[in-house]
Protein backbone atom coordinates (compact mmCIF):
# COMPACT_ATOMS: atom_id res chain seq x y z
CA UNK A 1 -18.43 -25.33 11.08
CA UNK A 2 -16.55 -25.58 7.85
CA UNK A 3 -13.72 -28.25 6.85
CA UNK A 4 -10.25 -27.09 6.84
CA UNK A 5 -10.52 -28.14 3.28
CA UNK A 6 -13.36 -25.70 3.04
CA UNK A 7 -11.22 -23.12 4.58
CA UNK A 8 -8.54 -23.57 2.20
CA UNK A 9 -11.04 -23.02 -0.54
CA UNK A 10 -12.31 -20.29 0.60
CA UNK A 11 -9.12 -18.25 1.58
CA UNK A 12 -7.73 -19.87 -1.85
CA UNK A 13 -11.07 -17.63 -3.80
CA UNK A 14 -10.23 -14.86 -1.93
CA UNK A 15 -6.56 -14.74 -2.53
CA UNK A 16 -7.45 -15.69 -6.42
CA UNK A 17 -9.92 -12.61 -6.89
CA UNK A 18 -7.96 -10.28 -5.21
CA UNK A 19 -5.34 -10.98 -6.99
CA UNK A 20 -7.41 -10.64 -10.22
CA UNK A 21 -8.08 -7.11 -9.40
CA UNK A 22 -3.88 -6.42 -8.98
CA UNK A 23 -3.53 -7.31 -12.18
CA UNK A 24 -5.57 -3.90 -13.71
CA UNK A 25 -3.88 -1.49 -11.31
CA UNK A 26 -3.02 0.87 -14.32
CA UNK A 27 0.34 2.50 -13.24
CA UNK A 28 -1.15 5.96 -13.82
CA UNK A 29 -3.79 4.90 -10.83
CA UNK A 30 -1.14 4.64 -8.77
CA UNK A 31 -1.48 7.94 -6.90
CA UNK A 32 -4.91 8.04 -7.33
CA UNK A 33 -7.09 8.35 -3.57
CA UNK A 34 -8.37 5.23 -1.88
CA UNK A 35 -11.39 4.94 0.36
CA UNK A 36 -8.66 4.24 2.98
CA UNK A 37 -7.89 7.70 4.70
CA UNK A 38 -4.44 8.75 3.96
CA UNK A 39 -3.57 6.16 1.36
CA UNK A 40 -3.03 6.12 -2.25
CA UNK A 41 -3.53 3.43 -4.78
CA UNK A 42 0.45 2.43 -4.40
CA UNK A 43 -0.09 2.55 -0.17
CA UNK A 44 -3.27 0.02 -0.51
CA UNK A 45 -1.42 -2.29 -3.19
CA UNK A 46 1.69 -2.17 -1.07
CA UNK A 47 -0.32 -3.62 2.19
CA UNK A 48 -2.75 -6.19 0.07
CA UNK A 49 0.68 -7.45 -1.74
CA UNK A 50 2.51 -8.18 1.92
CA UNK A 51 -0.39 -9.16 4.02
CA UNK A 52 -0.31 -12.62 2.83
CA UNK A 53 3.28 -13.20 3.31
CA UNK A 54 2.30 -11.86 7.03
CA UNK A 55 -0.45 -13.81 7.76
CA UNK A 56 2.25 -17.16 6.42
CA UNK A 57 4.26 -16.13 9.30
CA UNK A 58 1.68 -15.79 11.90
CA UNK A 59 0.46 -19.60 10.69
CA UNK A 60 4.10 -20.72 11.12
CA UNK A 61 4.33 -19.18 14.86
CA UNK A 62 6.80 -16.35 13.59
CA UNK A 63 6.93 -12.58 14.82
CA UNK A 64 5.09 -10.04 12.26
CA UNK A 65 6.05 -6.45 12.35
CA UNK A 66 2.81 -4.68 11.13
CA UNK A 67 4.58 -1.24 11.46
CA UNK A 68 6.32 -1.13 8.50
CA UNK A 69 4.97 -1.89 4.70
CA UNK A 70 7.46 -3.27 1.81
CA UNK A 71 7.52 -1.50 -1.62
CA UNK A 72 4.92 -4.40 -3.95
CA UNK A 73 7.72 -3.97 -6.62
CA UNK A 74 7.05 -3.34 -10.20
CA UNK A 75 4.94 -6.70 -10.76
CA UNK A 76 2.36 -6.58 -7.51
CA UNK A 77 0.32 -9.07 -8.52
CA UNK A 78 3.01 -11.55 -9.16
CA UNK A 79 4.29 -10.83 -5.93
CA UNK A 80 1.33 -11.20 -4.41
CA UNK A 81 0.49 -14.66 -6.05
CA UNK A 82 3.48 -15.76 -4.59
CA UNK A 83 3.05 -14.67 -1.29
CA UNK A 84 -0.21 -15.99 -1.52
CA UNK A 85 1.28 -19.52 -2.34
CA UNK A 86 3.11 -19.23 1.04
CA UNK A 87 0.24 -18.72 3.10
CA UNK A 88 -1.76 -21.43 1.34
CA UNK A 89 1.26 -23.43 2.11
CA UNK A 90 1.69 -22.21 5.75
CA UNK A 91 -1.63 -22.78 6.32
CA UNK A 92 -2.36 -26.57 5.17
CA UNK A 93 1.06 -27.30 6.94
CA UNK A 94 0.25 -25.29 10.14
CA UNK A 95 -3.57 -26.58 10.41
CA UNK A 96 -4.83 -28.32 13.47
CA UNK A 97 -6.04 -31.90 12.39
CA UNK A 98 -8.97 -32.23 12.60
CA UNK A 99 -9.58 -29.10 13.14
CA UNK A 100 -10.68 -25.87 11.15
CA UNK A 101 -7.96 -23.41 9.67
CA UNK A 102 -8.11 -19.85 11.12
CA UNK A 103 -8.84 -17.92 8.30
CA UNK A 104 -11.71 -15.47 9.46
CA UNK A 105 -9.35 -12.41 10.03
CA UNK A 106 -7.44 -13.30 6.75
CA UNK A 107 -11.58 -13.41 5.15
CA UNK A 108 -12.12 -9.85 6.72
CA UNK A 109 -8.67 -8.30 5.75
CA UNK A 110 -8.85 -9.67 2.22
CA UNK A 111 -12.82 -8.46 1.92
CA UNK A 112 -12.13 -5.08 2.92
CA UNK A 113 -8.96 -4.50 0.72
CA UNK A 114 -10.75 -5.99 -2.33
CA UNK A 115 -13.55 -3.74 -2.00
CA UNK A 116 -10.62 -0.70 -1.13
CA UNK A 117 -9.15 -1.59 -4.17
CA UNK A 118 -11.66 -2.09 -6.79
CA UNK A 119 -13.57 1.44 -5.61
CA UNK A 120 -10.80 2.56 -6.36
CA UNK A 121 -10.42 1.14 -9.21
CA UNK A 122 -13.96 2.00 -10.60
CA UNK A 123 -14.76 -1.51 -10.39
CA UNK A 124 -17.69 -3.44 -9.24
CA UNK A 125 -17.75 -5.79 -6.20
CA UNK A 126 -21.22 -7.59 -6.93
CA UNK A 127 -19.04 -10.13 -8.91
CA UNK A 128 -16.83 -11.23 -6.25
CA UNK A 129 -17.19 -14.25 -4.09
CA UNK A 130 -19.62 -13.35 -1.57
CA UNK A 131 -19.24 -16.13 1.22
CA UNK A 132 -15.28 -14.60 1.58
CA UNK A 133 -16.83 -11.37 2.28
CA UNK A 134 -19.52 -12.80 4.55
CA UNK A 135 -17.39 -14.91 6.40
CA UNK A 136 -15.31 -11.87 6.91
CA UNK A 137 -18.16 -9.66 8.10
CA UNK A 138 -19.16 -12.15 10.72
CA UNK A 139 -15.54 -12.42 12.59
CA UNK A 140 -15.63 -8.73 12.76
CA UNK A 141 -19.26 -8.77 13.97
CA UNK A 142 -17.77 -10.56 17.01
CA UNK A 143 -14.82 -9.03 17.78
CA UNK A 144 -14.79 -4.86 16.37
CA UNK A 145 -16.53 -2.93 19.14
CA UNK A 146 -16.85 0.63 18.87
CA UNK A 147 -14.15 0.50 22.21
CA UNK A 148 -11.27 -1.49 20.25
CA UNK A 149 -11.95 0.03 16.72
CA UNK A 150 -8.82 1.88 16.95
CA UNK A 151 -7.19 3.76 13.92
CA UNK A 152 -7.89 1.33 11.35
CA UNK A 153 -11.64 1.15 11.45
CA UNK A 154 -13.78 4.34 11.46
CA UNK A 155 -17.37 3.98 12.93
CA UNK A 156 -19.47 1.99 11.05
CA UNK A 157 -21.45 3.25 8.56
CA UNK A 158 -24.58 2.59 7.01
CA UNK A 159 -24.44 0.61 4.02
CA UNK A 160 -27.03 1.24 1.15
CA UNK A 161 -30.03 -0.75 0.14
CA UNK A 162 -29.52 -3.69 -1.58
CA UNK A 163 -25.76 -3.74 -0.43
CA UNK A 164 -23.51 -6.37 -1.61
CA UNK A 165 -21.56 -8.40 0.74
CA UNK A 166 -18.28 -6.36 0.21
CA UNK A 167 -20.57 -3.03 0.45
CA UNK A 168 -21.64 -4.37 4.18
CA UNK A 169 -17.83 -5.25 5.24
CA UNK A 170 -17.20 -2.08 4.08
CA UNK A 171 -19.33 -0.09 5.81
CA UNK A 172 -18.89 -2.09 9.30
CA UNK A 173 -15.09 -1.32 8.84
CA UNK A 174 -16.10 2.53 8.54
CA UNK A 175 -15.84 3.02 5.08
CA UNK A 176 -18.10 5.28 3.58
CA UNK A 177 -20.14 3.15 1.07
């Protein structure tokens, strides 16, 4: 079992790469096709840009209305730094003592939108943080069924030989790898 200091690292490498890869989202990309089904470049920066902000609010016992997506403005990866800041903040604040921080659904949302993004981006993923990835893989091990998949996750697919770690996220969450 990690350390919540652990945690905090590790959603902290996560948030920092990601990030990374919002700062070479050329403009002209921006209505380029994602390997999320009916979303462009803008669509996936727009989620990845508020979903730390959301996951702040869940940590501080708030309400979170998934339905609707802010605009990431004209600087996305500023915003997103910031909103990253907030959860980082939300979360050392909000953390059991003792205890570990929740962070395996952040690991898994993060993991899956950084590979989203930098495939769509042209951009390898073997570089990344793997334990992020891997720690994101295993929550949805345990909890994505093939019953509860719903629209956001296709079946899974198979991921190639030699796959990375955000190659195998990827393909459990249905993307075609």
């Amino acid at each position: 079992m990690m350390k919540p200091d652990d945690d905090a690292a590790l959603l902290r490498r996560g948030l920092d790469q990601l990030a990374g890869l919002l700062d070479y989202v050329p403009d002209a990309a921006l209505s380029d096709p994602t390997p999320c089904p009916r979303w462009s470049v803008q669509d996936l920066v727009d989620h990845i840009v508020a979903a730390p902000s959301r996951f702040a609010r869940m940590a501080r016992g708030e309400a979170v209305d998934w339905s609707e997506t802010p605009s990431a403005g004209r600087e996305p990866a500023a915003q997103f730094r910031s909103h990253a800041e907030d959860l980082l903040r939300a979360v050392d604040d909000h953390a059991v003592p003792g205890g570990s921080v929740p962070l395996d659904w952040q690991s898994a949302e993060l993991a899956v939108h950084t590979w989203d993004l930098a495939t769509a981006l042209g951009r390898p993923t073997t570089d990344l943080d793997a334990e992020v990835a891997e720690r994101g893989l295993a929550f949805m091990r345990a909890g994505l069924t093939d019953d509860n998949r719903g629209p956001a996750f296709a079946p899974e697919q198979p991921a190639p030989e030699g796959a990375d770690a955000y190659q195998r996220i990827a393909a459990f969450a249905g993307r075609s790898v």
